[in-house]
Protein backbone atom coordinates (compact mmCIF):
# COMPACT_ATOMS: atom_id res chain seq x y z
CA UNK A 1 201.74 -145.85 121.19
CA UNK A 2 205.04 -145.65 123.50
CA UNK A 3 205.86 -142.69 121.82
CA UNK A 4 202.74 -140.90 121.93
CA UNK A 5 202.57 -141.43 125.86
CA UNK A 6 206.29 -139.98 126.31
CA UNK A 7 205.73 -137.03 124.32
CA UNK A 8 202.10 -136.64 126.31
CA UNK A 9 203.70 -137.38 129.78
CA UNK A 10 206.67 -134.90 128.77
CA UNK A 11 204.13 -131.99 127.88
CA UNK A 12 202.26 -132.28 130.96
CA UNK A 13 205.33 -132.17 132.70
CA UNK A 14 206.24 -129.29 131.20
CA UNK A 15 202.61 -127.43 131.41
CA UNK A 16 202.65 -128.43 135.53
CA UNK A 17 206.21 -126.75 135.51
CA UNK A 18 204.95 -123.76 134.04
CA UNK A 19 201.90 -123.07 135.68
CA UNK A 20 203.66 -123.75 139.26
CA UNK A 21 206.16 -121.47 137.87
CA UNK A 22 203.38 -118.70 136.80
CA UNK A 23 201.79 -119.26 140.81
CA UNK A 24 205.34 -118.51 142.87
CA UNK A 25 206.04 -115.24 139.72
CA UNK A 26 202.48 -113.57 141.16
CA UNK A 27 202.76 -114.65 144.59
CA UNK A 28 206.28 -112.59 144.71
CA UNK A 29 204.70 -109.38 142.90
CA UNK A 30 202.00 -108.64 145.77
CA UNK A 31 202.81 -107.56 148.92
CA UNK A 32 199.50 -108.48 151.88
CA UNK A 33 199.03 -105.48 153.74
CA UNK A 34 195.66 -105.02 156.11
CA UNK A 35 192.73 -102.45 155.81
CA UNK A 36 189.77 -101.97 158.47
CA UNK A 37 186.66 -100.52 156.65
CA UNK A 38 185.01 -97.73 158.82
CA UNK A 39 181.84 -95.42 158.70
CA UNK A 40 183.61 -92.28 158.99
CA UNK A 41 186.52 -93.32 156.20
CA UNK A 42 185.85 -91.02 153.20
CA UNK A 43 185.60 -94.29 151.32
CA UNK A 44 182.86 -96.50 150.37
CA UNK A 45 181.67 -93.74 147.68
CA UNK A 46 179.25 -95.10 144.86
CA UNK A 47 180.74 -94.33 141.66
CA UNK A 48 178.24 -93.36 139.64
CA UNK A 49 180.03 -94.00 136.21
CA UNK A 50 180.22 -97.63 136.94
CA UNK A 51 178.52 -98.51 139.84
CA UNK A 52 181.00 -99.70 142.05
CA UNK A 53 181.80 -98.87 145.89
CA UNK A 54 185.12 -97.12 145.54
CA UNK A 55 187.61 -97.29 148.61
CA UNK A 56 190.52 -95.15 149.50
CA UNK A 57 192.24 -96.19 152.43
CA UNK A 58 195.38 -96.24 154.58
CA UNK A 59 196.73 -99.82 154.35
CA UNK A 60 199.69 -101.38 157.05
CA UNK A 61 201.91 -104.07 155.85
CA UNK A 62 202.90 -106.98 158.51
CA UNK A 63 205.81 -104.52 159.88
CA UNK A 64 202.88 -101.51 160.60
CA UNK A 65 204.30 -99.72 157.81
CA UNK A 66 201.69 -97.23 156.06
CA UNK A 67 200.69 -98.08 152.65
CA UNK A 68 197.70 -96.00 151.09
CA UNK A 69 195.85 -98.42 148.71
CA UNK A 70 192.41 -97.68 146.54
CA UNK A 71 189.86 -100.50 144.87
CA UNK A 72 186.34 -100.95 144.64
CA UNK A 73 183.77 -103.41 144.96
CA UNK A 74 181.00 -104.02 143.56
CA UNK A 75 178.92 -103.58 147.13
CA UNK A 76 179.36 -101.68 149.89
CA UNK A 77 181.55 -104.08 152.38
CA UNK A 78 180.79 -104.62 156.16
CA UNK A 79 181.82 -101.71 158.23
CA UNK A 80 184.42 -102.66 161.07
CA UNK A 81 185.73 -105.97 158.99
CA UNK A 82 189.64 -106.27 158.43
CA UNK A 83 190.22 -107.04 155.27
CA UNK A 84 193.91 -108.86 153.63
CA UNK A 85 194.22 -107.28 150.56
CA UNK A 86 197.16 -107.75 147.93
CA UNK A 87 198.83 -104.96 146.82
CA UNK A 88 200.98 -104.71 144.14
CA UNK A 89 204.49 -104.06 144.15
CA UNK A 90 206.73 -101.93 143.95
CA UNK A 91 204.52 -99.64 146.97
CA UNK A 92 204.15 -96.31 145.97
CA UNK A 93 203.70 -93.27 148.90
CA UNK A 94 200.63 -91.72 146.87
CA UNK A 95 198.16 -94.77 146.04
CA UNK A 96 198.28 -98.54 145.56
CA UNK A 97 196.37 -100.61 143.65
CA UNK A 98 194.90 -103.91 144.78
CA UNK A 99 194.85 -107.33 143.01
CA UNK A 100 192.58 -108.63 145.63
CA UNK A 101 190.63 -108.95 149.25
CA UNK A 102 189.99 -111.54 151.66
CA UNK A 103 188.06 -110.64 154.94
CA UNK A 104 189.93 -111.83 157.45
CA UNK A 105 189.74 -111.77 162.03
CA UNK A 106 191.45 -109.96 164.13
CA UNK A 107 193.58 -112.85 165.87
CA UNK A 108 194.85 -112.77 162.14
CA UNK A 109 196.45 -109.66 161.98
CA UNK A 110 199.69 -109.35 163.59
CA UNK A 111 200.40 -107.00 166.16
CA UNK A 112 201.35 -103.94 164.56
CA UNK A 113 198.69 -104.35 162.55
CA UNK A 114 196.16 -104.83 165.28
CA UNK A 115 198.45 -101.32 166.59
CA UNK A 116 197.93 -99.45 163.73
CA UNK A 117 194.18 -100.50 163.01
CA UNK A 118 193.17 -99.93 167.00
CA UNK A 119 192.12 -103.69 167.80
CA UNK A 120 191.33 -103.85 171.25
């Protein structure tokens, strides 16, 4: 019984060890940069192959750096929301991909961001 409940407690350990290990490896392969969705982007097209709202838009990382990301969704989102979106690394000048979005405020965006975006 002892020996079942090492070999059990050691496992766990070692499945708590790899999944917090897993969470800090993808945490360090996004970079969050900041889009504003508008109604005169050229984004926010309905894709009629699959259905989805696709979105191709200039991006600014925490330092107001320009990073041009594209992703869908699968409905149109609200115009004027900020959105935190994760964008995988390395950047790329041409087009980033997204792993995800998270709408976020304005008092959230730093201020090069809030710059860059025109937050008044």
């Amino acid at each position: 019984m002892k020996k079942t409940l090492i070999i059990l407690s050691i496992l766990s350990g070692l499945l708590l060890a790899a999944v917090g290990g897993w969470y800090g490896y993808n945490k360090m392969k996004y970079e969050k940069c900041y889009v504003k969705i508008t109604e005169n982007s050229k984004s926010g097209i309905v894709n009629p192959s699959t259905g989805f709202v696709d979105y191709n838009l200039m991006a600014y990382d925490k330092n107001g750096n320009e990073v041009p990301v594209k992703f869908w969704a699968k409905k149109k989102l609200k115009v004027n929301a900020y959105l935190a979106v994760d964008v995988f690394k390395p950047l790329n000048k041409d087009s980033n991909d997204i792993n995800s979005y998270k709408e976020v405020t304005a008092e959230q965006l730093s201020e090069k961001v809030k710059e860059k975006l025109n937050v008044k």
